[in-house]
N, C-alpha and C. Protein backbone atom coordinates (compact mmCIF):
# COMPACT_ATOMS: atom_id res chain seq x y z
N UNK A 1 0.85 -1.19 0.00
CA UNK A 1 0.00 0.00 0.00
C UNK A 1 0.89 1.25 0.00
N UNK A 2 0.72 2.09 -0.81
CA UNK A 2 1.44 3.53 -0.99
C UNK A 2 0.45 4.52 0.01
N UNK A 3 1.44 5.10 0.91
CA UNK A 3 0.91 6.65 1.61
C UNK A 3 0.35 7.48 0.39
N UNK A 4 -0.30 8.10 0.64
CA UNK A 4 -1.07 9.34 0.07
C UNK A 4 0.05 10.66 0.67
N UNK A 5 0.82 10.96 -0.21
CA UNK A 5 1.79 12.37 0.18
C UNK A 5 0.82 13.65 0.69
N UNK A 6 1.08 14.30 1.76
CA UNK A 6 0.46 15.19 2.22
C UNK A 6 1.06 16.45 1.70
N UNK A 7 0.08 17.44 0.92
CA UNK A 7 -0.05 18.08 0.19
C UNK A 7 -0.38 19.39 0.43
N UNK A 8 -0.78 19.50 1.81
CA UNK A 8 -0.75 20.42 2.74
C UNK A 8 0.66 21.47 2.85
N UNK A 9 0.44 22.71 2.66
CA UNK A 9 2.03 23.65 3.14
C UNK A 9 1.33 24.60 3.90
N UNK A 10 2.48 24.90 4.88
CA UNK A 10 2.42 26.15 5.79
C UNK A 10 2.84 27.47 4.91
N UNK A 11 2.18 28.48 5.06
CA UNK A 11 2.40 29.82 4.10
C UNK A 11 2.12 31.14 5.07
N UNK A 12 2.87 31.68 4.76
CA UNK A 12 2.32 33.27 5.60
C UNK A 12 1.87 34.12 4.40
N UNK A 13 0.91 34.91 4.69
CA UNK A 13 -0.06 36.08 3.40
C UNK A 13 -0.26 36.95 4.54
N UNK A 14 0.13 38.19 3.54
CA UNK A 14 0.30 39.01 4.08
C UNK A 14 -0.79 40.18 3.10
N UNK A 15 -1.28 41.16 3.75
CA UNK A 15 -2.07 42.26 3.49
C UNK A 15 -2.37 43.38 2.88
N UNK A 16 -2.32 43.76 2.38
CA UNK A 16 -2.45 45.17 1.87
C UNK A 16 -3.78 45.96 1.31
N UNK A 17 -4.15 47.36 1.88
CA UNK A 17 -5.02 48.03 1.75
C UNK A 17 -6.06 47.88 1.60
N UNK A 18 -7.24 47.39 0.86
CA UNK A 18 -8.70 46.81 1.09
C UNK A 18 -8.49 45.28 1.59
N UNK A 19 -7.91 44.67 0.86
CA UNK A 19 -7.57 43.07 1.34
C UNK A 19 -7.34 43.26 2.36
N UNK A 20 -6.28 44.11 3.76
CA UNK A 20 -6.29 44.17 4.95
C UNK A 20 -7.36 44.73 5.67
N UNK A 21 -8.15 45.53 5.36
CA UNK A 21 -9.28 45.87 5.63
C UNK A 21 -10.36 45.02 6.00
N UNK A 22 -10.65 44.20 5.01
CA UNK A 22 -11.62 42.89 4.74
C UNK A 22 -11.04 42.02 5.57
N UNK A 23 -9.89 41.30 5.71
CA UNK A 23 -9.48 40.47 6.54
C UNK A 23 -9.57 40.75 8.24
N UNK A 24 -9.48 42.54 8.29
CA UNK A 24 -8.86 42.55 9.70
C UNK A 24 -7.64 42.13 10.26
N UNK A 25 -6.55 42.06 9.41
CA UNK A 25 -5.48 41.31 9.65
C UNK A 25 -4.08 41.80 8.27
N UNK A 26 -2.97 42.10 8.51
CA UNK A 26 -2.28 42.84 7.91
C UNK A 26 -1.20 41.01 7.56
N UNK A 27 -1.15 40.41 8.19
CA UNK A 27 -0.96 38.92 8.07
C UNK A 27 -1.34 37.71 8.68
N UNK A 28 -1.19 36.90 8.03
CA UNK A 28 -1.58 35.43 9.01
C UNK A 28 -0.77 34.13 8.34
N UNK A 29 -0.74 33.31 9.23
CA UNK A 29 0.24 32.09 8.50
C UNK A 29 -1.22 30.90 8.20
N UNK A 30 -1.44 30.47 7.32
CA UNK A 30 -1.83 29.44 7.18
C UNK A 30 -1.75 28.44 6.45
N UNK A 31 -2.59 26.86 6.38
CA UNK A 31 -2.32 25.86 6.15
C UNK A 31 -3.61 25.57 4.73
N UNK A 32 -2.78 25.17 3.65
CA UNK A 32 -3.33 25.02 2.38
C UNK A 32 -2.71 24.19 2.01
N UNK A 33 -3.65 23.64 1.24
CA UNK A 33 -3.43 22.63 -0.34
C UNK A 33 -3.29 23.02 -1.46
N UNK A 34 -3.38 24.37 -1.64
CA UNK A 34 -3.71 25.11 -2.79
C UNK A 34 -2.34 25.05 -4.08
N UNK A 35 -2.70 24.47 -4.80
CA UNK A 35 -1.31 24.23 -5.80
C UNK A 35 -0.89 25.61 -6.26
N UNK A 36 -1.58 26.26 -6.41
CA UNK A 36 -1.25 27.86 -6.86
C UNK A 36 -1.45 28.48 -6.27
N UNK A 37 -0.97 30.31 -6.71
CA UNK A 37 -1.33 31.11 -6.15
C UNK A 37 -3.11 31.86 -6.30
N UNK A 38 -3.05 31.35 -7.53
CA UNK A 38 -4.42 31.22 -8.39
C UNK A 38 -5.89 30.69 -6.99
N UNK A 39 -5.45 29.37 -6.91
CA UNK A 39 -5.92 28.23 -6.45
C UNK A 39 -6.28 28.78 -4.57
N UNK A 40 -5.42 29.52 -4.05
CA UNK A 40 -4.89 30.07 -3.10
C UNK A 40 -5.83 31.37 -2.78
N UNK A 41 -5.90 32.19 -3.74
CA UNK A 41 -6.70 33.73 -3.61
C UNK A 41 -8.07 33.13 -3.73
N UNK A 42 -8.36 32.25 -4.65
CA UNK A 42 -9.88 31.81 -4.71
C UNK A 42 -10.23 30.92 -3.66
N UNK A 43 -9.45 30.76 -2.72
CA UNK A 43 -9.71 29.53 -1.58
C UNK A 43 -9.99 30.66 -0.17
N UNK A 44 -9.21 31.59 -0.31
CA UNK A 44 -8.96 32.92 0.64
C UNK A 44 -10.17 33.76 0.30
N UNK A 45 -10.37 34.07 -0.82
CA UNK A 45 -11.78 34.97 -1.11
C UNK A 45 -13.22 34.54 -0.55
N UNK A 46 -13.37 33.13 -0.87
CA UNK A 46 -14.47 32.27 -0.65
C UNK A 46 -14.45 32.28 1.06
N UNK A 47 -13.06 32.05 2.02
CA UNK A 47 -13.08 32.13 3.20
C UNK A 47 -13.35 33.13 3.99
N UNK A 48 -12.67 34.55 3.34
CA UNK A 48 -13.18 35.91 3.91
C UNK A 48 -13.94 36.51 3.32
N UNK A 49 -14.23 35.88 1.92
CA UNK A 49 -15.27 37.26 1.69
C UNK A 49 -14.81 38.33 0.87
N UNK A 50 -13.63 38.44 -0.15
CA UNK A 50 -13.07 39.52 -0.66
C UNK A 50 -13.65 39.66 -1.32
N UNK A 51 -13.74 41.35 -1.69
CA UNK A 51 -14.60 41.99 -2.96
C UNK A 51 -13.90 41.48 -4.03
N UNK A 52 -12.71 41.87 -4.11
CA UNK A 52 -11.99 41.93 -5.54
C UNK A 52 -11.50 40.76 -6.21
N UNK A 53 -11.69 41.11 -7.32
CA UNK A 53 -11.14 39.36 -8.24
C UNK A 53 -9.76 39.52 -8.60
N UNK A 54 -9.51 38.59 -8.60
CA UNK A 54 -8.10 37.78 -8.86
C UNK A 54 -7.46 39.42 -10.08
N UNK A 55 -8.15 39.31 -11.23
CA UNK A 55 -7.42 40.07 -12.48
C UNK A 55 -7.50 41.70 -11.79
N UNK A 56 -7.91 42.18 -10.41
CA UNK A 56 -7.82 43.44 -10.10
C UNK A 56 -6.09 43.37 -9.12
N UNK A 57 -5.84 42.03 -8.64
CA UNK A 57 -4.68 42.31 -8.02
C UNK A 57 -3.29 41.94 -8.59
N UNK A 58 -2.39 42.13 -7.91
CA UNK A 58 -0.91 41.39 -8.48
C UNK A 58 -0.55 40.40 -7.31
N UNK A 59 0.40 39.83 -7.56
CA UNK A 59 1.17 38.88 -6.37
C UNK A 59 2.49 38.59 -6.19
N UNK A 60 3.15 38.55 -5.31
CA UNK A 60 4.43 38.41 -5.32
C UNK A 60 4.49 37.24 -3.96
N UNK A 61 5.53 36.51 -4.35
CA UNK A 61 6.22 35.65 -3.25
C UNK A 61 7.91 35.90 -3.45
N UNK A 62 7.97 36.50 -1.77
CA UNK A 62 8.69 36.84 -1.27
C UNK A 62 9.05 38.69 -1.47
N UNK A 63 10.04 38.66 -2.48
CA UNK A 63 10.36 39.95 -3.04
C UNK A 63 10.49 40.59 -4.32
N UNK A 64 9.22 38.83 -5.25
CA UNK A 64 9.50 38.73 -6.26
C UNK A 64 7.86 39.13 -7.21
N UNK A 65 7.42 40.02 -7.91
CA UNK A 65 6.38 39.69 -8.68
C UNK A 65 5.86 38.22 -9.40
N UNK A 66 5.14 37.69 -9.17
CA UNK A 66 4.68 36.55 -10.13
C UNK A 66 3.93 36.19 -10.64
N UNK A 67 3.37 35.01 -11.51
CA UNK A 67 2.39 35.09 -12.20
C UNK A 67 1.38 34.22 -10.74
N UNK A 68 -0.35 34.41 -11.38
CA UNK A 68 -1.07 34.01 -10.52
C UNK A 68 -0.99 31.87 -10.51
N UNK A 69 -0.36 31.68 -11.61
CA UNK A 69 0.02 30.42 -11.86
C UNK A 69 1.13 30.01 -10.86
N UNK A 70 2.07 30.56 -10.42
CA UNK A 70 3.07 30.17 -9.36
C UNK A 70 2.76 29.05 -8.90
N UNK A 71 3.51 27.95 -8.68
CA UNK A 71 3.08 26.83 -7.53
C UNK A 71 3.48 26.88 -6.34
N UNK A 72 2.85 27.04 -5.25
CA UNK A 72 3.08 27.72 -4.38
C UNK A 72 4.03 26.09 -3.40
N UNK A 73 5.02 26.45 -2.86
CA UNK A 73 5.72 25.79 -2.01
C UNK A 73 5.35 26.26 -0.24
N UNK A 74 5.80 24.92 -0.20
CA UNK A 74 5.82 25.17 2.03
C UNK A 74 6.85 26.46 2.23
N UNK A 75 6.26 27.34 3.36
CA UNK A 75 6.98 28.23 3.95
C UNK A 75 6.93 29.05 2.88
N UNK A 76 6.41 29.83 1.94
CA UNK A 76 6.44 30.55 0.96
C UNK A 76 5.63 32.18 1.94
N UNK A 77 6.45 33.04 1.92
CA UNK A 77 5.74 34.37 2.10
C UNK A 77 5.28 34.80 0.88
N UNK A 78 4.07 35.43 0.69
CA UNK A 78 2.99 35.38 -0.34
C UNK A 78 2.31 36.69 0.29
N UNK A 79 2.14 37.66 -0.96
CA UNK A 79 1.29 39.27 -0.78
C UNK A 79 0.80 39.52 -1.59
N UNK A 80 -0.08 39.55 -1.45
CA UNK A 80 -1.62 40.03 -2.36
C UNK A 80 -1.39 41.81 -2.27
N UNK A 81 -1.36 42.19 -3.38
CA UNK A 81 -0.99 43.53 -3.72
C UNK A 81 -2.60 44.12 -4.29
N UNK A 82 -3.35 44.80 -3.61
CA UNK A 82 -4.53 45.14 -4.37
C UNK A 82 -4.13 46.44 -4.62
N UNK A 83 -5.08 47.17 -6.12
CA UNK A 83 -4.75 48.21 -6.61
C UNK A 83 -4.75 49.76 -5.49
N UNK A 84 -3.86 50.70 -5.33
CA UNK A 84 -3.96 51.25 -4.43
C UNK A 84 -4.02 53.04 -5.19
N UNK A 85 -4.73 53.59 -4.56
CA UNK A 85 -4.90 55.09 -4.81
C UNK A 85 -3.77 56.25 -4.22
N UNK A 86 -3.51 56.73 -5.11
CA UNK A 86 -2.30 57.86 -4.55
C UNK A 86 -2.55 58.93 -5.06
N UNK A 87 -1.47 60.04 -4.85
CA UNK A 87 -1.56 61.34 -5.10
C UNK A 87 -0.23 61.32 -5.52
């Protein structure tokens, strides 16, 4: 009999401007299956409730821009960048 590989990773997401708003929370570490980052925002939206869709934000893991396709690895810091208003 073969184990079933656990597929589960630990991730920290972190916040920014309406997304921190909506969350109440500027970060949090949590536990996903989510193969993407894709996979990941639509698993997070459905959980809190975010207004905004996927094609209004950007994403980066770590210090890096990426696509919403990324496969997201254990221990990955991950930031949801929503569009922000300036002067």
């Amino acid at each position: 009999m073969v184990a079933k590989a656990d597929t589960s990773k630990s991730v920290k997401v972190r916040y920014f401007a309406l997304l921190k708003e909506e969350r109440g929370l500027s970060e949090e570490t949590i536990e996903t299956s989510a193969a993407t980052l894709r996979d990941l925002y639509q698993e997070l939206q459905a959980r809190h409730h975010f207004a905004l869709g996927i094609d209004q934000l950007r994403v980066a893991v770590g210090d890096d821009f990426v696509d919403f396709d990324w496969k997201i690895q254990d221990q990955n810091v991950i930031i949801f960048v929503p569009p922000v208003a300036g002067g």
